[in-house]
Protein backbone atom coordinates (compact mmCIF):
# COMPACT_ATOMS: atom_id res chain seq x y z
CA UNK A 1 114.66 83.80 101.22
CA UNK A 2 116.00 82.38 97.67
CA UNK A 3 112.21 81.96 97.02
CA UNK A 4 110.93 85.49 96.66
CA UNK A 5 111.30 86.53 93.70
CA UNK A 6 110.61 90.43 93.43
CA UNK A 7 112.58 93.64 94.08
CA UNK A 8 112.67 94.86 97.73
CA UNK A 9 113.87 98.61 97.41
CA UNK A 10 114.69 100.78 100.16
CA UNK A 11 114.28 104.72 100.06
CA UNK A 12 117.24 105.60 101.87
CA UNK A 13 117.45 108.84 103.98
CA UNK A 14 121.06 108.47 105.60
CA UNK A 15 120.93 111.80 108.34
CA UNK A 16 118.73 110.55 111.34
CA UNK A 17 118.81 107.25 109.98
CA UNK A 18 122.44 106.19 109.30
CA UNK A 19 123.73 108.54 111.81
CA UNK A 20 122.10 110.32 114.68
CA UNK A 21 122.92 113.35 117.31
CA UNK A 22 126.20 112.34 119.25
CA UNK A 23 127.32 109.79 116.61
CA UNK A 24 130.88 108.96 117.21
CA UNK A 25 132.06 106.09 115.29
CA UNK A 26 131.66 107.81 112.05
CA UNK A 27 132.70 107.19 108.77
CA UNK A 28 133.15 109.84 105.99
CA UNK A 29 132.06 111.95 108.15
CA UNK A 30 128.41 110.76 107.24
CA UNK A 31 127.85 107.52 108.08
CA UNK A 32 127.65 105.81 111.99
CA UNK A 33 129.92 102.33 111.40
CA UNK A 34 127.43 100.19 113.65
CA UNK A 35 124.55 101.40 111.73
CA UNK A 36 126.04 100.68 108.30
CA UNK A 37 126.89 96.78 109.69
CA UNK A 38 122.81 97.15 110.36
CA UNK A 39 121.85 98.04 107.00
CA UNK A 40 124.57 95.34 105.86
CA UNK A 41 123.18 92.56 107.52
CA UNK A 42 119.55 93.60 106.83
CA UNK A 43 120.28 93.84 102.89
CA UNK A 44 121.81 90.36 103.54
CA UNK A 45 119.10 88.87 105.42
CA UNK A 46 116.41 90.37 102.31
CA UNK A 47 118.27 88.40 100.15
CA UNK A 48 118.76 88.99 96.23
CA UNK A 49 116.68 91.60 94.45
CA UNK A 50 117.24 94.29 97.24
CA UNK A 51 118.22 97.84 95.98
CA UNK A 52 118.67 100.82 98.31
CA UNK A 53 117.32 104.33 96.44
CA UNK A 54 119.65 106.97 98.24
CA UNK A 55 116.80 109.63 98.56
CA UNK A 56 118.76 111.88 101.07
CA UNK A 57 119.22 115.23 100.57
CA UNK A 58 122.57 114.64 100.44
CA UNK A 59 122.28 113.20 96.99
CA UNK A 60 121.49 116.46 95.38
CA UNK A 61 125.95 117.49 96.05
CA UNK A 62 128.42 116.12 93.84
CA UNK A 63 131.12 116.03 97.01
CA UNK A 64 128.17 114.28 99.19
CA UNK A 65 127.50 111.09 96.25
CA UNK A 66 131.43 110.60 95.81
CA UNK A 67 131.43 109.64 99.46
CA UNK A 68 128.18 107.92 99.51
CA UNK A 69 129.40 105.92 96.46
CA UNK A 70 132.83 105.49 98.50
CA UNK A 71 131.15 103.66 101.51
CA UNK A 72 128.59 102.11 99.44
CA UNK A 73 130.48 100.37 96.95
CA UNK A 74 132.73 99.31 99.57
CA UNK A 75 130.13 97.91 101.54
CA UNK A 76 129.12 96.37 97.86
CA UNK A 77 125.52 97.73 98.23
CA UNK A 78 122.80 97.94 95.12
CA UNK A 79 122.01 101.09 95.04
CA UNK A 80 121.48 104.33 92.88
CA UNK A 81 119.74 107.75 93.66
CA UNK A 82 116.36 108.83 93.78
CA UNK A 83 117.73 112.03 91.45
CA UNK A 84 121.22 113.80 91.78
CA UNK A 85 119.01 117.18 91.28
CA UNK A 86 115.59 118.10 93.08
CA UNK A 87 112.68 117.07 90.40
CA UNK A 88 109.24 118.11 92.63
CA UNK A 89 108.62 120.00 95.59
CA UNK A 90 108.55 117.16 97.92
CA UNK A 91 110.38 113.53 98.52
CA UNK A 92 107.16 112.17 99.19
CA UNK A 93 106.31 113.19 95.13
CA UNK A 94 109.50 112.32 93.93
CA UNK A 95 109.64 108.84 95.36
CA UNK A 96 105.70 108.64 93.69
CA UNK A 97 107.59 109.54 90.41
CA UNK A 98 109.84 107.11 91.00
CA UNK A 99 107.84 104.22 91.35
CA UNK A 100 105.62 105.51 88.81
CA UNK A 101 108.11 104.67 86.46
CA UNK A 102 108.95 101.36 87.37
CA UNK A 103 107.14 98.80 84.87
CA UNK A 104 107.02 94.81 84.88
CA UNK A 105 108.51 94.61 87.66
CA UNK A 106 107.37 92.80 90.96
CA UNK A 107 108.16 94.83 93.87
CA UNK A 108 108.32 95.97 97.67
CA UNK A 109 108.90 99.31 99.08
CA UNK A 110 109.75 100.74 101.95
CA UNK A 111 110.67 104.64 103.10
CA UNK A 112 113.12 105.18 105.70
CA UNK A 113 113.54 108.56 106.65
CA UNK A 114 113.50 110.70 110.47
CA UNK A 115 111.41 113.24 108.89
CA UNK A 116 107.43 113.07 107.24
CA UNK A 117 108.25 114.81 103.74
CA UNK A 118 104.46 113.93 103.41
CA UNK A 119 104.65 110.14 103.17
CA UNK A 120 101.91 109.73 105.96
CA UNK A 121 99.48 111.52 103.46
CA UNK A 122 99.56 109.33 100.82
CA UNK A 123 97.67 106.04 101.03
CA UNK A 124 100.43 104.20 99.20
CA UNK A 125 103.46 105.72 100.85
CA UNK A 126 102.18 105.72 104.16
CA UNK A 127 102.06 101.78 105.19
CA UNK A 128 105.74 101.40 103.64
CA UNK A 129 107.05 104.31 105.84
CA UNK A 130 109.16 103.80 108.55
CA UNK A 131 109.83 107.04 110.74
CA UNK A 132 113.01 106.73 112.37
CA UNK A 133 113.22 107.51 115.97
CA UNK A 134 116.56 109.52 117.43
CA UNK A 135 118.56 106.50 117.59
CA UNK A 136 118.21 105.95 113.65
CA UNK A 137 118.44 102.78 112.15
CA UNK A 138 118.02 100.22 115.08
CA UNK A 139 117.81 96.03 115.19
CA UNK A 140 114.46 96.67 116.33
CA UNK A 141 113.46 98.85 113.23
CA UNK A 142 115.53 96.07 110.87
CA UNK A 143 112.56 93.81 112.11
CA UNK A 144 109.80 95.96 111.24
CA UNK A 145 111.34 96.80 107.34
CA UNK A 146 111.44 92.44 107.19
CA UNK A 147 108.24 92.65 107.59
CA UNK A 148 107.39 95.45 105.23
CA UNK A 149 109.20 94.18 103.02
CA UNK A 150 108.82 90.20 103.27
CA UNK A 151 105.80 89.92 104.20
């Protein structure tokens, strides 16, 4: 993987994704362990360059970052926040903002979310999007972002 040299960046949603309905091996009250050792070994297996964008709406509460950062930076993941305070009407326009704003830099996208904030609509969101299905984040999913996001 040391040979791909551009950004991989993952738009983050963390409920329905990091945790789903009857999670029971949370942490933080958020987070579903086994799913955070997913993420962990799929940041891993993207190599360097890989940044997670926290676009949750979780993001938006100061209580709800301090644990995010908590698990996070214990898990020692790249990551920041798509905004700590609602900037459009949608996620699907904010993440367009977003990249927008990204310049000379070589990158890779992809949206993980359990909900179509509009991302199916839009010709550049929509082949990067990655609808989560009740069971969140899954092995089986990890294989499809790869591809997204390797190529």
């Amino acid at each position: 993987m040391s040979g791909i040299d551009y950004y991989k960046i993952i738009f983050l949603d963390i409920d329905g994704v990091l945790n789903s309905s009857g999670t029971t091996d949370l942490v933080e009250n958020i987070f579903s362990l086994s799913k955070l050792n997913l993420l962990q070994d799929l940041v891993l297996s993207l190599g360097e360059k890989t940044i997670i964008v926290v676009i949750s709406d979780r993001r938006l509460y100061k209580a709800e970052r301090d644990n995010i950062n908590k698990v996070f930076n214990e898990y020692k993941f790249a990551y920041t926040y798509l905004s700590i305070e609602r900037t459009h009407k949608s996620r699907s326009d904010e993440i367009i903002d977003f990249i927008s704003q990204i310049k000379n830099l070589e990158y890779r996208f992809v949206i993980l979310d359990d909900i179509d904030f509009g991302y199916s609509k839009d010709a550049k969101l929509s082949s990067c999007f990655c609808m989560m299905g009740i069971s969140g984040l899954t092995k089986e999913e990890c294989e499809k972002i790869k591809a997204i996001l390797l190529g």
